[in-house]
C-alpha atoms as a PDB file:
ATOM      1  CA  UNK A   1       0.000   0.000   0.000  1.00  0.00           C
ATOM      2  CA  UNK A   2       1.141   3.381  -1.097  1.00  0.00           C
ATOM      3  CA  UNK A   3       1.631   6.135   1.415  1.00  0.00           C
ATOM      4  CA  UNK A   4       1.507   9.443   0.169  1.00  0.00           C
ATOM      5  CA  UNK A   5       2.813  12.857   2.825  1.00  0.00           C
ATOM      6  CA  UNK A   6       0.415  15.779   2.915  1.00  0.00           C
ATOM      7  CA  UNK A   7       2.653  17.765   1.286  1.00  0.00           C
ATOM      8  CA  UNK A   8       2.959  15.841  -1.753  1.00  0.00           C
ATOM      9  CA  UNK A   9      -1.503  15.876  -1.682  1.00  0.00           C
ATOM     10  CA  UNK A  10      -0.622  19.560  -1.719  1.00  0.00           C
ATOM     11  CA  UNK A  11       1.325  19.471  -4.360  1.00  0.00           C
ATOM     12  CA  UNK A  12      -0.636  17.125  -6.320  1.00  0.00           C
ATOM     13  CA  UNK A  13      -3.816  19.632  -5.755  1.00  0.00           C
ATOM     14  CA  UNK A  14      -1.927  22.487  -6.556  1.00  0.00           C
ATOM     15  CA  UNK A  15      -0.552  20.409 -10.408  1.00  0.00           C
ATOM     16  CA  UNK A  16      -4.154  19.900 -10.877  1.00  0.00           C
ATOM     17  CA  UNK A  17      -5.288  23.258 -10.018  1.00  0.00           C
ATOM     18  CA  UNK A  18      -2.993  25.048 -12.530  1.00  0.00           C
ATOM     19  CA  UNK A  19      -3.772  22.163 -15.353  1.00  0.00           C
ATOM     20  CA  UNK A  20      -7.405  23.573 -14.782  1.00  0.00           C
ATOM     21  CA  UNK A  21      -6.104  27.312 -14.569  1.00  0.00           C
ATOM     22  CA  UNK A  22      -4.102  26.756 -18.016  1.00  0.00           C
ATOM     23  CA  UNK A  23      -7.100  24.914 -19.827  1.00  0.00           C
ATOM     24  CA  UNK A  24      -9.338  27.541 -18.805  1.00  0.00           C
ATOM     25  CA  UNK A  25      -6.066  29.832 -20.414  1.00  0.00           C
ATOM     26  CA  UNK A  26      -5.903  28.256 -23.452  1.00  0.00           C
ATOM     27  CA  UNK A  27      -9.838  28.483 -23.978  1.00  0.00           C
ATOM     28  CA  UNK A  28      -9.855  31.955 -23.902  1.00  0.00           C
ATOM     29  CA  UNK A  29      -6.621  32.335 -25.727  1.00  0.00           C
ATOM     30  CA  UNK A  30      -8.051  30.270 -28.713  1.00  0.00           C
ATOM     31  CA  UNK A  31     -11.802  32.328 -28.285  1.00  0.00           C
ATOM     32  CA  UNK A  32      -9.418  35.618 -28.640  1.00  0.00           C
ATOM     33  CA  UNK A  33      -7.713  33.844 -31.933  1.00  0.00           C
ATOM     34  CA  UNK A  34     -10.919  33.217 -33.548  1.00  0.00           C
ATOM     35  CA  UNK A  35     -11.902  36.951 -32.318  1.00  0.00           C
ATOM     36  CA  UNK A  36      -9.130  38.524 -33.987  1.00  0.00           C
ATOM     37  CA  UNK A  37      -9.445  36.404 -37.372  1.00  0.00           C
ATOM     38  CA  UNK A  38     -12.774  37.735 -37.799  1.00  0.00           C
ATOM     39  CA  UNK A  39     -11.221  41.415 -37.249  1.00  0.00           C
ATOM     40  CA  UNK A  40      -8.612  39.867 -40.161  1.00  0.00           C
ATOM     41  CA  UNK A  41     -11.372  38.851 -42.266  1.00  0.00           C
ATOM     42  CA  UNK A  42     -13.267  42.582 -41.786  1.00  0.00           C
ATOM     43  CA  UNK A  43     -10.055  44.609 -42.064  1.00  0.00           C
ATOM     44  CA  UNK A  44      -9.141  42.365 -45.470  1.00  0.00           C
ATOM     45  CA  UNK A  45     -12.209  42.718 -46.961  1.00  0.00           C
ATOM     46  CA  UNK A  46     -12.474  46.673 -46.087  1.00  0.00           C
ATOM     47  CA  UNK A  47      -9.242  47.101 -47.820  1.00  0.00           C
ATOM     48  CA  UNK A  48     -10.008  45.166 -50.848  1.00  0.00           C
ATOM     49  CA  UNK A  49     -13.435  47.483 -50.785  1.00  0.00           C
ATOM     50  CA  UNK A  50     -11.111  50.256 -50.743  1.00  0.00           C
ATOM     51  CA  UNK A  51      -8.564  49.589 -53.256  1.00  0.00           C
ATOM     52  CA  UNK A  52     -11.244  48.908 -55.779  1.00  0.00           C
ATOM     53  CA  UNK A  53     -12.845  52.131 -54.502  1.00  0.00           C
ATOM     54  CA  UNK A  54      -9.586  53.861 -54.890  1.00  0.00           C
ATOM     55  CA  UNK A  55      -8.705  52.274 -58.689  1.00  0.00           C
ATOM     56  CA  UNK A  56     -12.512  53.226 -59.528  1.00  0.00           C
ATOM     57  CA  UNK A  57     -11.780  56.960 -58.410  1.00  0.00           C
ATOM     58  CA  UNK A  58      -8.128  57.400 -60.344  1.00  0.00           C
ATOM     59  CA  UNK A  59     -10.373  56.188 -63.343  1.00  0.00           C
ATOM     60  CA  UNK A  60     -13.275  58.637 -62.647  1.00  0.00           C
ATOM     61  CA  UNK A  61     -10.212  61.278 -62.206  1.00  0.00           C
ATOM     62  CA  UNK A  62      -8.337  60.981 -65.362  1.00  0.00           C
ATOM     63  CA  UNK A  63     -11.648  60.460 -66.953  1.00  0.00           C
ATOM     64  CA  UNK A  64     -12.369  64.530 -65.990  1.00  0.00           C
ATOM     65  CA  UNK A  65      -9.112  65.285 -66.421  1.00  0.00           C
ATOM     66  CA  UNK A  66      -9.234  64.162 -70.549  1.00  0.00           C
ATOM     67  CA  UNK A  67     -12.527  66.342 -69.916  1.00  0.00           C
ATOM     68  CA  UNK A  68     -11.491  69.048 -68.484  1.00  0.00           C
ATOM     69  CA  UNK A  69      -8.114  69.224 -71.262  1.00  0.00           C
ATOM     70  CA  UNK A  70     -10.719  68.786 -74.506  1.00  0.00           C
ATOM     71  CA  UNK A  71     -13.095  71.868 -72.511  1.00  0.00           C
ATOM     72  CA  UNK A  72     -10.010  74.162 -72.092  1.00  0.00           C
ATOM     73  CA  UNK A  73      -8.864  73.255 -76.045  1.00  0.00           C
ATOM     74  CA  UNK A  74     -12.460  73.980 -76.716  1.00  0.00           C
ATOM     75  CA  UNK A  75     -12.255  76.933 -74.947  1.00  0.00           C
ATOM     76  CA  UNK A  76      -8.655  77.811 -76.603  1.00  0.00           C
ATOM     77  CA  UNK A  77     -10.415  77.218 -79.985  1.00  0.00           C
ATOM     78  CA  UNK A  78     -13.760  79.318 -79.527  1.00  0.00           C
ATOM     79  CA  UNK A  79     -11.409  82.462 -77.845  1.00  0.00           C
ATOM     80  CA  UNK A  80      -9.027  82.309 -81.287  1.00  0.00           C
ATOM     81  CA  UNK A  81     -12.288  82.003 -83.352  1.00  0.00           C
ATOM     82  CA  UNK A  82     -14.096  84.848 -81.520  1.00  0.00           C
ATOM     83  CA  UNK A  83     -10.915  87.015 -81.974  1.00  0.00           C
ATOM     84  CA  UNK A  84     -10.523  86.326 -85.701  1.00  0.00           C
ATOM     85  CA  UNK A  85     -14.180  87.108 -85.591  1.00  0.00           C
ATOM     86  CA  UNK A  86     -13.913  90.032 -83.726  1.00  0.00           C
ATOM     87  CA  UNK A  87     -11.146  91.639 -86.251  1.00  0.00           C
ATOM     88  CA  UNK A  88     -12.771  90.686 -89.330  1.00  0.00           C
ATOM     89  CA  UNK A  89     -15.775  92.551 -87.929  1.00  0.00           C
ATOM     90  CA  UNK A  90     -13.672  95.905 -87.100  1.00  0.00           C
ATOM     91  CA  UNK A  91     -12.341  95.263 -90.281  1.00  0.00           C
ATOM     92  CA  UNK A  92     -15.358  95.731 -92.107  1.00  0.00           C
ATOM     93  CA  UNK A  93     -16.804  98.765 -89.779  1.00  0.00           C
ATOM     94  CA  UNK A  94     -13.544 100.729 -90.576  1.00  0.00           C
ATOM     95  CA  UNK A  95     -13.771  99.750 -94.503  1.00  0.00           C
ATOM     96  CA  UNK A  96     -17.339 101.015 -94.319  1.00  0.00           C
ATOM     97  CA  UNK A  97     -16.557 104.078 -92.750  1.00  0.00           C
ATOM     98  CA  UNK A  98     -13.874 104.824 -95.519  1.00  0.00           C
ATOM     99  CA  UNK A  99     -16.683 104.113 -98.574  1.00  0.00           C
ATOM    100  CA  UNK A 100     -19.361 105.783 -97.370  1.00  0.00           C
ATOM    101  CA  UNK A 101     -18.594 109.863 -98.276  1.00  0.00           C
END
């Protein structure tokens, strides 16, 4: 028959004790991994939202930009026609001052 001291029942209660202490450890330490692979899974798919949000904007942008370039040649073009305009008209209010006595 096996005779076991007090202190080694105390030591034995205390082993099992912490076993219980460190399951109850690694529980939550696995709950908090699954927590934080969900945050993974948001924060991934937020980003890949937000690259495709950002590639769709540099498209919108150069999109107004070719815009914006073919309005200011427009703009270029109409100013050179009004001026050309504008002379030919002074042109022919001076020649008609001139012919009429």
């Amino acid at each position: 028959m096996f005779f076991i001291s007090g202190d080694a029942i105390r030591q034995i209660n205390d082993l099992k004790f912490k076993l219980v202490k460190s399951e109850q450890e690694v529980t939550a330490l696995e709950q908090n991994v699954t927590r934080l692979e969900g945050h993974v899974t948001r924060y991934k798919a937020a980003s890949e939202n937000a690259e495709k949000v950002e590639d769709e904007l540099k498209a919108e942008k150069r999109k107004m930009q070719r815009e914006l370039r073919s309005a200011l040649d427009k703009i270029e073009e109409l100013e050179s026609s009004n001026s050309h305009l504008s002379k030919r008209l002074e042109k022919m209010k001076s020649g008609r001052g001139t012919a009429t006595p």
